[in-house]
PDB file of N, CA and C in Angstrom:
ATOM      1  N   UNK A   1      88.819 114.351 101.685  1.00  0.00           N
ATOM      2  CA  UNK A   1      88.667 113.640 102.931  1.00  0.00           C
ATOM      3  C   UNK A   1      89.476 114.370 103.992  1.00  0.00           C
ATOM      4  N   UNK A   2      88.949 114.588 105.217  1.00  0.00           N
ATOM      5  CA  UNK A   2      89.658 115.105 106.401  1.00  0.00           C
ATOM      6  C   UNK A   2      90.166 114.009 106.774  1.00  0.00           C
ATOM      7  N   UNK A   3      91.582 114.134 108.044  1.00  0.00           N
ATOM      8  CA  UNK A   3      92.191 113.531 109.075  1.00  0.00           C
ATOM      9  C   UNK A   3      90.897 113.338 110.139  1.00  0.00           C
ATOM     10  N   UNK A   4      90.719 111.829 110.380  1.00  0.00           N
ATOM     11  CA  UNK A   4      90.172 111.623 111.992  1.00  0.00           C
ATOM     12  C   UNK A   4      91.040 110.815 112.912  1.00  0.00           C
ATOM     13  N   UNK A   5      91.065 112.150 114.249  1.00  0.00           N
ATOM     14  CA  UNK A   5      92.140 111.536 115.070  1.00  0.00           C
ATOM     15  C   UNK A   5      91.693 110.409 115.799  1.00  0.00           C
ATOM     16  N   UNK A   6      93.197 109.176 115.409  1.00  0.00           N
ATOM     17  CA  UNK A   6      92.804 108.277 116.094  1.00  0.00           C
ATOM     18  C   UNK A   6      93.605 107.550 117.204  1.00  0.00           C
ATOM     19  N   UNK A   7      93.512 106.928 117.691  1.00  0.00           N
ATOM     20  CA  UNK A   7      94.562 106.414 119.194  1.00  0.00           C
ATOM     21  C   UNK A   7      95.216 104.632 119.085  1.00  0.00           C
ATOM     22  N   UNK A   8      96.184 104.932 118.501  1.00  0.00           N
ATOM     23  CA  UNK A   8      96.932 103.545 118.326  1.00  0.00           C
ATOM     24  C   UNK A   8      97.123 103.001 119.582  1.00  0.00           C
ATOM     25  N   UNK A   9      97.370 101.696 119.696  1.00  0.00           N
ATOM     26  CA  UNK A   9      97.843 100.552 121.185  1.00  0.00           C
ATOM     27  C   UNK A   9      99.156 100.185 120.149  1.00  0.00           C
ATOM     28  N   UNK A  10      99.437  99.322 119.435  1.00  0.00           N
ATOM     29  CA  UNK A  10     100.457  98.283 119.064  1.00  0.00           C
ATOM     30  C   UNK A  10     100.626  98.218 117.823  1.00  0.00           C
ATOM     31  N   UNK A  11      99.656  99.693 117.326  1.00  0.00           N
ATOM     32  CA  UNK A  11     100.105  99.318 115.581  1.00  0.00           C
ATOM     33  C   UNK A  11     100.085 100.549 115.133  1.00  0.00           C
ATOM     34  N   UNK A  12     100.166 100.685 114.044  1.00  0.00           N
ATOM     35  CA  UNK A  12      99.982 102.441 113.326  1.00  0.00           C
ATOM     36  C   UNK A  12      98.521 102.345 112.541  1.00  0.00           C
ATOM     37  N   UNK A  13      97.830 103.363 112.963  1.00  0.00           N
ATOM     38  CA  UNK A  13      96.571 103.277 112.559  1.00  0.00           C
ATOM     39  C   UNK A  13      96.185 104.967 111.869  1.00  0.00           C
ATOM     40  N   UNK A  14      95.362 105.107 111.214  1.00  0.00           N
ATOM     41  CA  UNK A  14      95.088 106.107 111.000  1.00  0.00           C
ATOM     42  C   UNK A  14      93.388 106.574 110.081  1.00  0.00           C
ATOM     43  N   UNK A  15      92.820 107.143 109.817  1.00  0.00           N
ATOM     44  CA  UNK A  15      91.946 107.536 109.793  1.00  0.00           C
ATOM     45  C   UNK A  15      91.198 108.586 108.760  1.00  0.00           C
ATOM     46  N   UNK A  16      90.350 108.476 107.788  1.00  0.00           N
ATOM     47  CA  UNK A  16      89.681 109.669 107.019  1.00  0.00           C
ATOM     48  C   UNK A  16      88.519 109.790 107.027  1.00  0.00           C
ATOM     49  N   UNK A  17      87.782 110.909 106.587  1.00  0.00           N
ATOM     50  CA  UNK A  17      86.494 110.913 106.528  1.00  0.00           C
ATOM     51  C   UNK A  17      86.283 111.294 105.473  1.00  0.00           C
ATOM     52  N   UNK A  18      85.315 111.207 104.411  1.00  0.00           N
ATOM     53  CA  UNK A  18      84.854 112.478 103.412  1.00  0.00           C
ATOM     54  C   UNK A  18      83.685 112.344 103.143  1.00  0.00           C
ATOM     55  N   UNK A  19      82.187 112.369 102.114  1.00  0.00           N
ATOM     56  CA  UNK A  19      80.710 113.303 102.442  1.00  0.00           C
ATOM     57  C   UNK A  19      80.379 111.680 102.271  1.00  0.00           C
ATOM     58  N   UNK A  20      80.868 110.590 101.788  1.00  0.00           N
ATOM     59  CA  UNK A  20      80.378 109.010 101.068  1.00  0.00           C
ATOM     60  C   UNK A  20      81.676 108.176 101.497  1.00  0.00           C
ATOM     61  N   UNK A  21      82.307 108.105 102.128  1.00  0.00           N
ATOM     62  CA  UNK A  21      83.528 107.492 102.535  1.00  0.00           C
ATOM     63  C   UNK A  21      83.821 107.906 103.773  1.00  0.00           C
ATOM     64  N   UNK A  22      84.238 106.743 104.446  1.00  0.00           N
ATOM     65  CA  UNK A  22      84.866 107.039 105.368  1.00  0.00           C
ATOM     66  C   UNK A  22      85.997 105.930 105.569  1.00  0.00           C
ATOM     67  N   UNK A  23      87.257 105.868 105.832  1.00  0.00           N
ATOM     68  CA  UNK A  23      88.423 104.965 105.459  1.00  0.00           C
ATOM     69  C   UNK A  23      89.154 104.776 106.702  1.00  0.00           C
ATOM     70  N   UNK A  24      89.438 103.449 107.267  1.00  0.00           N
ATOM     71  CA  UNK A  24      90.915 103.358 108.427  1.00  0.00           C
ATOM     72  C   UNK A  24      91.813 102.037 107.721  1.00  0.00           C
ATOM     73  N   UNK A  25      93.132 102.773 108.518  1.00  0.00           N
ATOM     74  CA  UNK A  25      93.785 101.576 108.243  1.00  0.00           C
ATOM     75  C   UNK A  25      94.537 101.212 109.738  1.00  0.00           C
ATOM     76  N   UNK A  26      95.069 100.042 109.563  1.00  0.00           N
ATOM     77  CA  UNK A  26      95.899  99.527 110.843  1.00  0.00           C
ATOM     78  C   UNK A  26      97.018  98.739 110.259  1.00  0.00           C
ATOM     79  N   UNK A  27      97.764  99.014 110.659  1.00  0.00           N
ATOM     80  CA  UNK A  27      99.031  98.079 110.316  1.00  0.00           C
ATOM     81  C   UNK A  27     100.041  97.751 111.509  1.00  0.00           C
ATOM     82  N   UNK A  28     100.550  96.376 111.384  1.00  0.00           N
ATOM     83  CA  UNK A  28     100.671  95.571 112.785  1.00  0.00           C
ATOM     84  C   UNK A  28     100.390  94.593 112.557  1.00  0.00           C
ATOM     85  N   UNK A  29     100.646  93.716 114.136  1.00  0.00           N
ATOM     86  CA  UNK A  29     100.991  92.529 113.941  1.00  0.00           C
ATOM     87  C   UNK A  29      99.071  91.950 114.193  1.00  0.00           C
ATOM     88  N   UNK A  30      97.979  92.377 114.316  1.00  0.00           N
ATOM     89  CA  UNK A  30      96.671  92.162 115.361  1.00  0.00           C
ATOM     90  C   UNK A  30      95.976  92.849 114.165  1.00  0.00           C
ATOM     91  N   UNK A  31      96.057  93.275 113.121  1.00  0.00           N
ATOM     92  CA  UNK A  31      94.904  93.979 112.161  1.00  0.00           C
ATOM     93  C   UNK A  31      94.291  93.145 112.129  1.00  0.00           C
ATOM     94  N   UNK A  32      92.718  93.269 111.682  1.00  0.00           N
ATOM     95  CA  UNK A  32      91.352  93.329 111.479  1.00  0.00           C
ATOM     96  C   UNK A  32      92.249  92.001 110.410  1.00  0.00           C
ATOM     97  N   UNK A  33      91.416  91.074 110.161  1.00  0.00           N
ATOM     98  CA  UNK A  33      91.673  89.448 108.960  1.00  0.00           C
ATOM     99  C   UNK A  33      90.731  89.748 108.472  1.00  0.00           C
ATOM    100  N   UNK A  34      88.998  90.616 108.899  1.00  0.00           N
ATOM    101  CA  UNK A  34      88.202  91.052 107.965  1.00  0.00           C
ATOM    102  C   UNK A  34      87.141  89.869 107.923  1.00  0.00           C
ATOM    103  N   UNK A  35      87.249  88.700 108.700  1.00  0.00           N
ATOM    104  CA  UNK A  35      86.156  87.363 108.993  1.00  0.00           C
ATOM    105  C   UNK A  35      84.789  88.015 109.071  1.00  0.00           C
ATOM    106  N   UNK A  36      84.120  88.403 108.406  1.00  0.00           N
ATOM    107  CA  UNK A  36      82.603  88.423 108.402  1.00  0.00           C
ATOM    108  C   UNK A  36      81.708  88.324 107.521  1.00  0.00           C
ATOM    109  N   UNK A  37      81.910  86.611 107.690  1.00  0.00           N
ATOM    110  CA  UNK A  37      81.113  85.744 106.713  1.00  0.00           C
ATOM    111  C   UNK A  37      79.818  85.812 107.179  1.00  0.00           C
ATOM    112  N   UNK A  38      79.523  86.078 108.082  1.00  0.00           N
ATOM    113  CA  UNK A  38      78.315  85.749 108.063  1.00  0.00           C
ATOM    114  C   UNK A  38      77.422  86.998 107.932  1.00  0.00           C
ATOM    115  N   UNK A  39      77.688  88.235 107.523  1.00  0.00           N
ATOM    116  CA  UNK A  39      77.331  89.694 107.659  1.00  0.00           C
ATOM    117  C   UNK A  39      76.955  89.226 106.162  1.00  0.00           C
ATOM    118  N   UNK A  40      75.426  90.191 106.116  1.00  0.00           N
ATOM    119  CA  UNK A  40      74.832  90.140 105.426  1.00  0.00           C
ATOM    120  C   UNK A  40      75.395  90.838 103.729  1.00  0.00           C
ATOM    121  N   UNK A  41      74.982  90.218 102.824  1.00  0.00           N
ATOM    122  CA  UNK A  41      75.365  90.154 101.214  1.00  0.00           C
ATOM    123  C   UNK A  41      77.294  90.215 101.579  1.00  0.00           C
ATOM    124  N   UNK A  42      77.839  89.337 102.149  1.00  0.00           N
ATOM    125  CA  UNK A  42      79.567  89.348 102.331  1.00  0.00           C
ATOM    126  C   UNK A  42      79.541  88.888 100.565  1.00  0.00           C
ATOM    127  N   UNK A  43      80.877  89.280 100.427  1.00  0.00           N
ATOM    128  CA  UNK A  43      81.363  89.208  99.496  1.00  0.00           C
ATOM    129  C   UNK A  43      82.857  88.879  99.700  1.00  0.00           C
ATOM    130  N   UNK A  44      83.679  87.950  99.378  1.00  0.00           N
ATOM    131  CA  UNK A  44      85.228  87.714  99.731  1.00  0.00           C
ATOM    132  C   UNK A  44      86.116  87.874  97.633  1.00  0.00           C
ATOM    133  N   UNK A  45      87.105  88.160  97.731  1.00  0.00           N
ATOM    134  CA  UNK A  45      87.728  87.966  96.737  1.00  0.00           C
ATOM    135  C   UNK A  45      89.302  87.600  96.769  1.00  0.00           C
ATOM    136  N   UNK A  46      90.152  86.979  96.286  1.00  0.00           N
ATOM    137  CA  UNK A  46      90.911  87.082  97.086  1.00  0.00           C
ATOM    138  C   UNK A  46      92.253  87.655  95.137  1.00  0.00           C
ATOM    139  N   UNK A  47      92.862  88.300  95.628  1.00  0.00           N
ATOM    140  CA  UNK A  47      93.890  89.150  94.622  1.00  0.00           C
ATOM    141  C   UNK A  47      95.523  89.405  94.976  1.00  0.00           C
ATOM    142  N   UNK A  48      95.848  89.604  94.062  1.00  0.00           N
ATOM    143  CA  UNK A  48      97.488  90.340  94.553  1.00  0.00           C
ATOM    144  C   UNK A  48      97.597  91.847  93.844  1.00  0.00           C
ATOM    145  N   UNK A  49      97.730  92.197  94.744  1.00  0.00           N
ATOM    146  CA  UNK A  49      98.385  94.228  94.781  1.00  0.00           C
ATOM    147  C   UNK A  49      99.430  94.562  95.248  1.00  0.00           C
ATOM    148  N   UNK A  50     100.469  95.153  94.459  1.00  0.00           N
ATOM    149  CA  UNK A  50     101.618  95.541  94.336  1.00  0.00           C
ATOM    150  C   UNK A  50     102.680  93.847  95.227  1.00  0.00           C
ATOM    151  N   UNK A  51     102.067  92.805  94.519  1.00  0.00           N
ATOM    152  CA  UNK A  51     103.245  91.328  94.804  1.00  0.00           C
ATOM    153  C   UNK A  51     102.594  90.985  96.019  1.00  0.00           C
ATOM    154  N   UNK A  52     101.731  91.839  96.397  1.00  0.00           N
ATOM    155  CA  UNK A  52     101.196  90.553  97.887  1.00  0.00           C
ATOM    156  C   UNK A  52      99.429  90.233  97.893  1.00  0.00           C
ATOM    157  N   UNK A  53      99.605  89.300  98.094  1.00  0.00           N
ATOM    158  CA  UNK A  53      98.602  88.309  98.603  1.00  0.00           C
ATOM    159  C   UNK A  53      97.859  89.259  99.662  1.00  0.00           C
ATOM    160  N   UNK A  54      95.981  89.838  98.633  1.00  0.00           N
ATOM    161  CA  UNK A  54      95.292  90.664  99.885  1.00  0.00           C
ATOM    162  C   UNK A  54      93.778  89.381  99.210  1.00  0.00           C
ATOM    163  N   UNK A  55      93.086  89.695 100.467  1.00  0.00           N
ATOM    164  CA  UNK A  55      91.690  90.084 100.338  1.00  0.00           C
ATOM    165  C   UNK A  55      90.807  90.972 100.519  1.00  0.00           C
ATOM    166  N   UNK A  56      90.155  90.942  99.352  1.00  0.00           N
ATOM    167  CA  UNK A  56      89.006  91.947  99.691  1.00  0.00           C
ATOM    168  C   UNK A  56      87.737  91.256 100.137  1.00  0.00           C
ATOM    169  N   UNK A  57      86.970  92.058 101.202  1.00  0.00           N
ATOM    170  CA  UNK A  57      85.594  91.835 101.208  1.00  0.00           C
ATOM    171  C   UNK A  57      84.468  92.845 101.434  1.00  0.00           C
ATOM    172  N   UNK A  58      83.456  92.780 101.278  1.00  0.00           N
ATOM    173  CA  UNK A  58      82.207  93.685 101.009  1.00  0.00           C
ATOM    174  C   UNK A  58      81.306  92.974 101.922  1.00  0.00           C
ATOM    175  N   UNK A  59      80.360  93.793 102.641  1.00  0.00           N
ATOM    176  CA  UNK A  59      79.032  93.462 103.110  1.00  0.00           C
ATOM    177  C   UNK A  59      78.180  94.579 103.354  1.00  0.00           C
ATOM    178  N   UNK A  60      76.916  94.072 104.103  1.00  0.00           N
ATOM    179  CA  UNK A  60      76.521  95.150 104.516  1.00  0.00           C
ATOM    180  C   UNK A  60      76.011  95.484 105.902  1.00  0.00           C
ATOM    181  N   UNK A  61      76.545  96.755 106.379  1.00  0.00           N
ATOM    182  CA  UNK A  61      77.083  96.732 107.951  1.00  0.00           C
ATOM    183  C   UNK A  61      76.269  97.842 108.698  1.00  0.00           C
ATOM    184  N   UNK A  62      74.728  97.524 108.456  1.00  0.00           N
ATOM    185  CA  UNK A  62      73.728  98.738 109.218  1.00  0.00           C
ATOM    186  C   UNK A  62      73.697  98.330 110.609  1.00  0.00           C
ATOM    187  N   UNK A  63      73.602  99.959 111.603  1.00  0.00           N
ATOM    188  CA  UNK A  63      73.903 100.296 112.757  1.00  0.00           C
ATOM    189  C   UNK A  63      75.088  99.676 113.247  1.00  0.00           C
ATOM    190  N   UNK A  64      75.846  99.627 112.487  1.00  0.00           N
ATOM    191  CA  UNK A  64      77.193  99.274 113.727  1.00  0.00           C
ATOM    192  C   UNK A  64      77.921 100.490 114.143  1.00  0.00           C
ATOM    193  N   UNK A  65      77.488 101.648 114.273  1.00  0.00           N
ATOM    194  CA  UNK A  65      78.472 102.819 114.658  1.00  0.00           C
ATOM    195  C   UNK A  65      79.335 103.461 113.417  1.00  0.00           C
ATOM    196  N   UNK A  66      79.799 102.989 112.572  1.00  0.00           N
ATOM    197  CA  UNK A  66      80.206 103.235 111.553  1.00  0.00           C
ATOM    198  C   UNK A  66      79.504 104.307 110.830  1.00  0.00           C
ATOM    199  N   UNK A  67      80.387 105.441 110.123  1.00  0.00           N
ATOM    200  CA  UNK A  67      79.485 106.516 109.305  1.00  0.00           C
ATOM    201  C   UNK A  67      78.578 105.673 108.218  1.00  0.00           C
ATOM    202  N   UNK A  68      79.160 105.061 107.950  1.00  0.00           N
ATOM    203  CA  UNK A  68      78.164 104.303 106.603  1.00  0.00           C
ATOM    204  C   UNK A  68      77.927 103.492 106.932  1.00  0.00           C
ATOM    205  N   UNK A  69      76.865 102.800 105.957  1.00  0.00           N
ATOM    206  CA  UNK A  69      76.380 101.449 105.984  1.00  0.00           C
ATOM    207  C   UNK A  69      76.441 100.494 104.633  1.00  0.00           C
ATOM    208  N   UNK A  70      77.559 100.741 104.604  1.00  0.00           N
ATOM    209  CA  UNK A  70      78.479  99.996 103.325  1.00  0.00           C
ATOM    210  C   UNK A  70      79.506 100.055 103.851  1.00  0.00           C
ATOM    211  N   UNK A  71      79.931  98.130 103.873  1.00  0.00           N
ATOM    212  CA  UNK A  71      81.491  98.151 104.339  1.00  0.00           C
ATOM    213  C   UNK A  71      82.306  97.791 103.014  1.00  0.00           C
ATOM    214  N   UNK A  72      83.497  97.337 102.723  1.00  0.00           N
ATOM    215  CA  UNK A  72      84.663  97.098 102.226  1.00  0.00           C
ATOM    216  C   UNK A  72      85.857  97.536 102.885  1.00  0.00           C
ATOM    217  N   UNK A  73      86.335  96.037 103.152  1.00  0.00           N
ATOM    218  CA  UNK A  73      88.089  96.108 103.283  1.00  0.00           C
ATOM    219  C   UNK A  73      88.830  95.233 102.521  1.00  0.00           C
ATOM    220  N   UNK A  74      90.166  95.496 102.686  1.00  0.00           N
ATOM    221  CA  UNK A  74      91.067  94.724 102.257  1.00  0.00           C
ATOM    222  C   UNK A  74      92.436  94.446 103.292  1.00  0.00           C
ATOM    223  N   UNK A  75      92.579  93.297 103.082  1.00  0.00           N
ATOM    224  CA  UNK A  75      93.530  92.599 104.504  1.00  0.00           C
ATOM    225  C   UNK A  75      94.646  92.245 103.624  1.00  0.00           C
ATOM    226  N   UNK A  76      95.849  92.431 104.026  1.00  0.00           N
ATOM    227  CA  UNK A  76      96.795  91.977 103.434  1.00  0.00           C
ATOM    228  C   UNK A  76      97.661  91.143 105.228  1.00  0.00           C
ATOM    229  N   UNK A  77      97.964  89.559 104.800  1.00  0.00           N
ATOM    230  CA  UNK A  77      97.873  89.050 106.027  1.00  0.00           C
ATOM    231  C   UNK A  77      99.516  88.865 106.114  1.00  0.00           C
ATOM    232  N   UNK A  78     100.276  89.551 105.484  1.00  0.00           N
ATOM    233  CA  UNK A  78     101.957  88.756 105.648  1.00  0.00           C
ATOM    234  C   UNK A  78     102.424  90.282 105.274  1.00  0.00           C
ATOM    235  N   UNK A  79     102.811  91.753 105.889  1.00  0.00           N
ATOM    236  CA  UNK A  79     103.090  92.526 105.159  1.00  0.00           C
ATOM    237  C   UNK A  79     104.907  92.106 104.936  1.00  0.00           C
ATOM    238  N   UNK A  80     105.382  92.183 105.635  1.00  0.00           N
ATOM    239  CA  UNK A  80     106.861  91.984 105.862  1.00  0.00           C
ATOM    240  C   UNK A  80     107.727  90.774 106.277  1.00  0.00           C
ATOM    241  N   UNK A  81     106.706  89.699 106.098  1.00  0.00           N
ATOM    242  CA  UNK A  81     107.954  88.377 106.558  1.00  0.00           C
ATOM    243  C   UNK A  81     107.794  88.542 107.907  1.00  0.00           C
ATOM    244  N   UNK A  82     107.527  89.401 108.777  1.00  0.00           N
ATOM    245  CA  UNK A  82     107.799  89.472 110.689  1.00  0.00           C
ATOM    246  C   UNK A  82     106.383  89.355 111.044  1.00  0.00           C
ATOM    247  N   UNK A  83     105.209  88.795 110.295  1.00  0.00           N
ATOM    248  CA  UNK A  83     104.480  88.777 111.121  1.00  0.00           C
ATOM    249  C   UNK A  83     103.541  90.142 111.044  1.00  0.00           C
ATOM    250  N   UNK A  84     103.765  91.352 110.367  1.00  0.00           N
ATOM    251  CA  UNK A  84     103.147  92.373 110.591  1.00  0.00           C
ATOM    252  C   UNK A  84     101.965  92.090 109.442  1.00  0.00           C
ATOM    253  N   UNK A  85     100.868  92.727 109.395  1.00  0.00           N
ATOM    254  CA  UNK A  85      99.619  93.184 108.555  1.00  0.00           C
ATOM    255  C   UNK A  85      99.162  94.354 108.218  1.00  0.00           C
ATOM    256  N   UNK A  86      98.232  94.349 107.206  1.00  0.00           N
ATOM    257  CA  UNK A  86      97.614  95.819 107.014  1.00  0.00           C
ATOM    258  C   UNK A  86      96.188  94.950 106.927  1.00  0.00           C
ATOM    259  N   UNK A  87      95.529  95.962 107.088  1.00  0.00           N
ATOM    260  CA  UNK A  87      94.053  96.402 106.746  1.00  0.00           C
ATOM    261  C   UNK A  87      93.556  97.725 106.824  1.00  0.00           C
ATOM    262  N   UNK A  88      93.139  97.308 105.302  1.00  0.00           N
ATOM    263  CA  UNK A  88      91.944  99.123 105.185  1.00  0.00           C
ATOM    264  C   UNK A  88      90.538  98.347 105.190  1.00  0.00           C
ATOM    265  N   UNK A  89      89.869  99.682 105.996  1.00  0.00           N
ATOM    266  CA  UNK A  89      88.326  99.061 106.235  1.00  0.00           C
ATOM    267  C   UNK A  89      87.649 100.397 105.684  1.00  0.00           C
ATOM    268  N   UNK A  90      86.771 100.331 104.782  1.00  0.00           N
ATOM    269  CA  UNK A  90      86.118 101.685 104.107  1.00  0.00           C
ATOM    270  C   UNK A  90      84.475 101.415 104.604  1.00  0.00           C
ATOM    271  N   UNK A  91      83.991 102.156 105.490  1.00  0.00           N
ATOM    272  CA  UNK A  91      82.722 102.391 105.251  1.00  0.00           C
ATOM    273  C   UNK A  91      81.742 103.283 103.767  1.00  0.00           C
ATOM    274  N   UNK A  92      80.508 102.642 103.167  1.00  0.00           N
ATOM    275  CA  UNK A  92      80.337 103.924 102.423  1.00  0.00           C
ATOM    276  C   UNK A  92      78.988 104.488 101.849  1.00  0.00           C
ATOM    277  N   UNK A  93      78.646 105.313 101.812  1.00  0.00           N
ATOM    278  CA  UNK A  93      77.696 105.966 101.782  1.00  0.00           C
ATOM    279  C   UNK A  93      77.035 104.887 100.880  1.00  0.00           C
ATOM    280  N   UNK A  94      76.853 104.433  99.623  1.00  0.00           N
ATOM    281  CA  UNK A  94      76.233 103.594  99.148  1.00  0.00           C
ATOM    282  C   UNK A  94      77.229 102.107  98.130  1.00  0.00           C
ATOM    283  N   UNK A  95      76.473 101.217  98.055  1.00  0.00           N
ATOM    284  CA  UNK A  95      77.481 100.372  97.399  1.00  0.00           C
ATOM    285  C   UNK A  95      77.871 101.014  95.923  1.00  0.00           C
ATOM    286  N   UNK A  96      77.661 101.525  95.257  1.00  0.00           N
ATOM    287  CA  UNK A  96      78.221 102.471  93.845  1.00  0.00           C
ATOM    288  C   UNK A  96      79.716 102.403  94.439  1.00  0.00           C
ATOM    289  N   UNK A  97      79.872 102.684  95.738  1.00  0.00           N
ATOM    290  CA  UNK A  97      81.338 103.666  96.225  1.00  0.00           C
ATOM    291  C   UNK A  97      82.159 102.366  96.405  1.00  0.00           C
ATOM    292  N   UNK A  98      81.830 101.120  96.329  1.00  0.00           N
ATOM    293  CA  UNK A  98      82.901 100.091  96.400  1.00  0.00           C
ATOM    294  C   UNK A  98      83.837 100.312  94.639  1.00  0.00           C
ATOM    295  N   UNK A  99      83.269 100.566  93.845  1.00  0.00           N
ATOM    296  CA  UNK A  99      84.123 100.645  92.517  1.00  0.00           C
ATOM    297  C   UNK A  99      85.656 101.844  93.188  1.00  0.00           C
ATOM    298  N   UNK A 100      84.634 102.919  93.536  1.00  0.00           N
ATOM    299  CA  UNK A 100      85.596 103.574  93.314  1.00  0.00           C
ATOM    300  C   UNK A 100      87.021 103.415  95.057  1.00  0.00           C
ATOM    301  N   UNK A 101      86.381 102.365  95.883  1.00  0.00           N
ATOM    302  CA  UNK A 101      87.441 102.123  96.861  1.00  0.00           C
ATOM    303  C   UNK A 101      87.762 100.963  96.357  1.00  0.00           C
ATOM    304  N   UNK A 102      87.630  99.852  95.426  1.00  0.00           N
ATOM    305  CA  UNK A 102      88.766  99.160  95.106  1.00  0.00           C
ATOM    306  C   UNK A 102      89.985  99.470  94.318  1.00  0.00           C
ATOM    307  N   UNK A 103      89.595 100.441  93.580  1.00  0.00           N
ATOM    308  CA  UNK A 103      90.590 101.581  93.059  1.00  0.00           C
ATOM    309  C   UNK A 103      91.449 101.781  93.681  1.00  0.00           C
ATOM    310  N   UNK A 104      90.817 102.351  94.807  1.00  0.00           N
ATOM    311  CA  UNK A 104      91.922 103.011  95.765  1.00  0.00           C
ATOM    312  C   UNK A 104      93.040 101.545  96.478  1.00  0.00           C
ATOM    313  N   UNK A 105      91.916 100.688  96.959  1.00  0.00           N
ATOM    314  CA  UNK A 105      92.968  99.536  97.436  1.00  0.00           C
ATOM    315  C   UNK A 105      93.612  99.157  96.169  1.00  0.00           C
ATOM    316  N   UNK A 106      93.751  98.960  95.008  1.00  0.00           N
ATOM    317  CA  UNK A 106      94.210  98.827  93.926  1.00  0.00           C
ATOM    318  C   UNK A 106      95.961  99.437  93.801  1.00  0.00           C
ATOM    319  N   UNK A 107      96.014 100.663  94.173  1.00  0.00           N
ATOM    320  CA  UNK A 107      96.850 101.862  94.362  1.00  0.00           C
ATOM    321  C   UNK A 107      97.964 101.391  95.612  1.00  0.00           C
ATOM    322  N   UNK A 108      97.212 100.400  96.735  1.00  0.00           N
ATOM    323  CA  UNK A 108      98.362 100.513  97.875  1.00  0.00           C
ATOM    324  C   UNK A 108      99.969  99.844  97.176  1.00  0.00           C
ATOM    325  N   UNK A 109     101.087 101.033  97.547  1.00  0.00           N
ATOM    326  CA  UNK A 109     101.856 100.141  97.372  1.00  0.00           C
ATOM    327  C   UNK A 109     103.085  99.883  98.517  1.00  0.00           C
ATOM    328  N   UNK A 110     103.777  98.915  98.966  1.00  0.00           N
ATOM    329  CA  UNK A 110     104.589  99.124  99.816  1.00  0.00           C
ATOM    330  C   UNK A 110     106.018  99.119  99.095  1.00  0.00           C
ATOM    331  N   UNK A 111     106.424 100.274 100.055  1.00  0.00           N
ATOM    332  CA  UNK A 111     107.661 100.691  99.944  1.00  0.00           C
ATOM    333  C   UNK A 111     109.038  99.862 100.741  1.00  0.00           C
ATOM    334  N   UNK A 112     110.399 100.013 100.245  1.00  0.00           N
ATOM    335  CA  UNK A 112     111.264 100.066 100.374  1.00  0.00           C
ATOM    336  C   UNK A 112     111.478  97.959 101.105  1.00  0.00           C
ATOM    337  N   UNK A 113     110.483  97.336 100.322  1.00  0.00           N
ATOM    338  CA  UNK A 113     110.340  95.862 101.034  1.00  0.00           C
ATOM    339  C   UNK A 113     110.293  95.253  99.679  1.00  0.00           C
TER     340      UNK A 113
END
């Protein structure tokens, strides 16, 4: 996956691409909660990774600008006690590629908290 440059306001955000994936995250107090129930085949789950309380969800997200048209994210809504959040949002080339990005959200871990 390459770096895609991206332009933070109020949080740390950052960005990948690769040929079936494409991945952002935001972290801050305003990340993405990931509400799109009503987007077609949604899928919600809700789990704990590395001691915190995330959700995941899946749908499917044709023409929204996005490289793919397969979404999955995962929201983690309390990162630090202050109010801050994460979310990763994975676009992806086909749904097969959600196995291998819950993996990856599987993997987040936070440090030094």
């Amino acid at each position: 996956m390459k770096v895609v440059p991206v332009q933070a306001v109020d949080s740390v955000v950052g960005a990948y691409r690769g040929e079936s994936i494409a991945l952002s995250f935001d972290y801050g107090r305003y990340s993405d909660p990931l509400d799109y129930a009503k987007r077609p085949n949604y899928s919600a789950l809700v789990e704990r990774i590395n001691g915190r309380a995330a959700r995941i969800v899946s749908f499917d997200n044709p023409d929204s600008g996005h490289p793919f048209d397969y979404a999955i994210g995962v929201h983690f809504p309390d990162v630090d006690g202050a109010g801050n959040r994460l979310t990763v949002f994975v676009t992806c080339k086909t749904q097969a590629d959600y196995q291998i990005v819950r993996t990856i959200f599987r993997t987040i871990e936070f440090i030094g908290s």
